[in-house]
Protein backbone atom coordinates (compact mmCIF):
# COMPACT_ATOMS: atom_id res chain seq x y z
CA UNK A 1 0.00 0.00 0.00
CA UNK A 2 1.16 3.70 -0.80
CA UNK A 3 2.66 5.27 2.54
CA UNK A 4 0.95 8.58 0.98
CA UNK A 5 -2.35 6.68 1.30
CA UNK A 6 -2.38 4.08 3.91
CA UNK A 7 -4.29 3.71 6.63
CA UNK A 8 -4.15 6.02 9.63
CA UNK A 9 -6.15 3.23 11.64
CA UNK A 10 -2.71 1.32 11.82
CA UNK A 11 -1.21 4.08 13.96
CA UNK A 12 -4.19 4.39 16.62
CA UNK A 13 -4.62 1.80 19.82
CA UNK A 14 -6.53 -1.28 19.10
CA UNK A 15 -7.60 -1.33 22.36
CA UNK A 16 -8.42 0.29 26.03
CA UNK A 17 -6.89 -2.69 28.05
CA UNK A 18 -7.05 -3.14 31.67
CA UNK A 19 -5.55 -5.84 33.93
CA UNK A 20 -8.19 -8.33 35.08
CA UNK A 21 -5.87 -10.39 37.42
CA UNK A 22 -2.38 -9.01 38.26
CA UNK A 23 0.33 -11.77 38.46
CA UNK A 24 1.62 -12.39 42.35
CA UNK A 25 4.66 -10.46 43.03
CA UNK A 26 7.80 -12.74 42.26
CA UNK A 27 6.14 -15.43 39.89
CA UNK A 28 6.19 -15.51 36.36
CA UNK A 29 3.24 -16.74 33.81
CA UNK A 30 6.02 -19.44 32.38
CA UNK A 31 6.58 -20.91 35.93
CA UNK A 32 2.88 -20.62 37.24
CA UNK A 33 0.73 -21.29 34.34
CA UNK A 34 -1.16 -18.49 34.23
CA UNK A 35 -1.02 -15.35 32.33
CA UNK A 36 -2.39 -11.80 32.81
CA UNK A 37 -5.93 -11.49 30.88
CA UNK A 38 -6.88 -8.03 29.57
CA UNK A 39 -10.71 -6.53 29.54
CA UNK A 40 -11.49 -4.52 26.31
CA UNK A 41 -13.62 -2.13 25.93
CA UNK A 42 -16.47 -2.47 23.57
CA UNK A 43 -15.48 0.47 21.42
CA UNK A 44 -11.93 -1.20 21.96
CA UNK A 45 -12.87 -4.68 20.65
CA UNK A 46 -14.65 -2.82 18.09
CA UNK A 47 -11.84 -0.81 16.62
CA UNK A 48 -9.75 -3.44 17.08
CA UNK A 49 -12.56 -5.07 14.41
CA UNK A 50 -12.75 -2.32 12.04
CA UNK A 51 -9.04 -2.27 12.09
CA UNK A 52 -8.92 -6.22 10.84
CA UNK A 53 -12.00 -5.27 8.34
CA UNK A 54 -9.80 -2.65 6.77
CA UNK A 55 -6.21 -4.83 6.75
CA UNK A 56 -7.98 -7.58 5.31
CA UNK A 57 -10.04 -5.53 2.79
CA UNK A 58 -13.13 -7.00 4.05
CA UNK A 59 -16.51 -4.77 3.96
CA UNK A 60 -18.99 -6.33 6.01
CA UNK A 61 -20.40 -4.51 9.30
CA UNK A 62 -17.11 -4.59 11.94
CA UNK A 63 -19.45 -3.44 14.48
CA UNK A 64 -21.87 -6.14 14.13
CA UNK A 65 -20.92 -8.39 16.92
CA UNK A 66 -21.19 -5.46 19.63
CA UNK A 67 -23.69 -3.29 20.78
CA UNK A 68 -22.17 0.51 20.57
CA UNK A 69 -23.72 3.43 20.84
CA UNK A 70 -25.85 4.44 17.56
CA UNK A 71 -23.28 7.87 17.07
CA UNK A 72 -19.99 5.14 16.94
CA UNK A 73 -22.04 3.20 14.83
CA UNK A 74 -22.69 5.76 12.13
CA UNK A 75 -19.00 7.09 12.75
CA UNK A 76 -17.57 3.81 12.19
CA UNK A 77 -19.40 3.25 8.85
CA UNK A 78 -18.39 6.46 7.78
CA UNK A 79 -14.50 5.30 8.32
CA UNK A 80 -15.20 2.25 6.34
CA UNK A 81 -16.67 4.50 3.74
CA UNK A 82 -14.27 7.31 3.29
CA UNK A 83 -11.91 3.61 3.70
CA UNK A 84 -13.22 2.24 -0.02
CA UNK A 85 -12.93 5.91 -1.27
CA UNK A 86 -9.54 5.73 -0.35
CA UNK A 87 -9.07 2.29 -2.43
CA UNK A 88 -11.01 3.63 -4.96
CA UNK A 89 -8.73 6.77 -5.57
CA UNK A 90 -5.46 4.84 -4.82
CA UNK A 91 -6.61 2.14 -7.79
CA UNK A 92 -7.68 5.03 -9.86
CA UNK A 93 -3.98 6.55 -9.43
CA UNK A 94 -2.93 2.87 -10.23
CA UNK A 95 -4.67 2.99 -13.79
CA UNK A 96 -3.58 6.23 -14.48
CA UNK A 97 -0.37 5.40 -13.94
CA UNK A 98 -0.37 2.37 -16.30
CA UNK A 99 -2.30 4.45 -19.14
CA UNK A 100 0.17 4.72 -22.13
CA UNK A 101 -2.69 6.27 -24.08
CA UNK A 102 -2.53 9.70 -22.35
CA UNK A 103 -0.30 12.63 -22.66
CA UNK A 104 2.19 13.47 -19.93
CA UNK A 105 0.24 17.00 -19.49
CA UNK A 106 -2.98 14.93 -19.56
CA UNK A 107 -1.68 12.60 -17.04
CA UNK A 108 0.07 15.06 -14.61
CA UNK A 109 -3.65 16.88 -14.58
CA UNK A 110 -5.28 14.10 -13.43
CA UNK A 111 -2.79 12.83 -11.14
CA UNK A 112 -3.56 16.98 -9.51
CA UNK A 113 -6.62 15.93 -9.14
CA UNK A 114 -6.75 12.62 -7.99
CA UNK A 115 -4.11 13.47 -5.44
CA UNK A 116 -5.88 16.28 -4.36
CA UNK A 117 -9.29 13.84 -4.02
CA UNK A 118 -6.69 11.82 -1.73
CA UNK A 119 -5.73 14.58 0.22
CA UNK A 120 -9.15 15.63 1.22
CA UNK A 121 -10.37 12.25 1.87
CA UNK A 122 -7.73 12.21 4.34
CA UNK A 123 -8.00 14.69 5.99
CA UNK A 124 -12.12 13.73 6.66
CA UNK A 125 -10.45 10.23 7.39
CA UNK A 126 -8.14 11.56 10.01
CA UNK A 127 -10.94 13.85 11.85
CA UNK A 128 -13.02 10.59 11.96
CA UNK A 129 -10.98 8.73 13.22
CA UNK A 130 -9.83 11.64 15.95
CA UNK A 131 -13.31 11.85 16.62
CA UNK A 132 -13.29 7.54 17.54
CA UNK A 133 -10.21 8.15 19.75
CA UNK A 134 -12.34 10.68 21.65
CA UNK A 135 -15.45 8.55 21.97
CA UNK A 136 -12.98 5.93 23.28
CA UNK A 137 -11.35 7.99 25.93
CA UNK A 138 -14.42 9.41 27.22
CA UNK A 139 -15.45 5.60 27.57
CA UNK A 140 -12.75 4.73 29.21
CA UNK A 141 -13.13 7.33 31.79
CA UNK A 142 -16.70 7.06 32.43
């Protein structure tokens, strides 16, 4: 995937993890059998979802397995949205650059404007997902 395009979703947590049960001081999960187990959030497991959805290309619902609050719901399927619009732009930069049958003014027009379709779905992309990491931290405090 193009660095210029990828995913900011990579770069946020997957998940607001707490400890369930500490380990005893001085023993280690090898020697006792027994290993720390984390609680995740809903919006955590969630993102943590959407995030697999998006690495694996798939579109069905992430959310669909948890019950979140009807404004993460809409906010999430606008992620996956501006997500395909993304795929859409970055394949449409693909054929362009594979089109022989243009000019090189021709081509370095649309390339503007396809790059500057990228840039602004970015940008709505990046607010979205600022907006998630909000929703998430006000969960995780209340």
């Amino acid at each position: 995937m193009n660095p210029i395009i990828a995913s900011p979703i990579s770069r946020l947590p997957t998940a607001i993890a707490s400890p369930v049960s500490p380990a005893p001081a001085g023993s280690s999960p090898e020697l006792s059998g027994t290993t720390d187990a984390v609680d995740l959030s809903s919006l955590g497991r969630a993102l943590s979802a959407l995030s697999q959805g998006s690495q694996s290309g798939g579109t069905q619902d992430a959310s669909s397995n948890y019950e979140l609050p009807e404004e993460v719901q809409r906010l999430m399927e606008h992620i996956q949205e501006l997500q395909q619009q993304l795929r859409e732009k970055q394949q449409q930069l693909m054929q362009l650059m594979a089109d022989t049958s243009q000019s090189q003014e021709a081509k370095q027009l649309e390339l503007a404007e396809i790059q500057a379709s990228i840039q602004v779905l970015t940008g709505h992309l990046m607010s979205a997902m600022t907006q998630l990491l909000q929703m998430m931290e006000a969960s995780a405090e209340g």
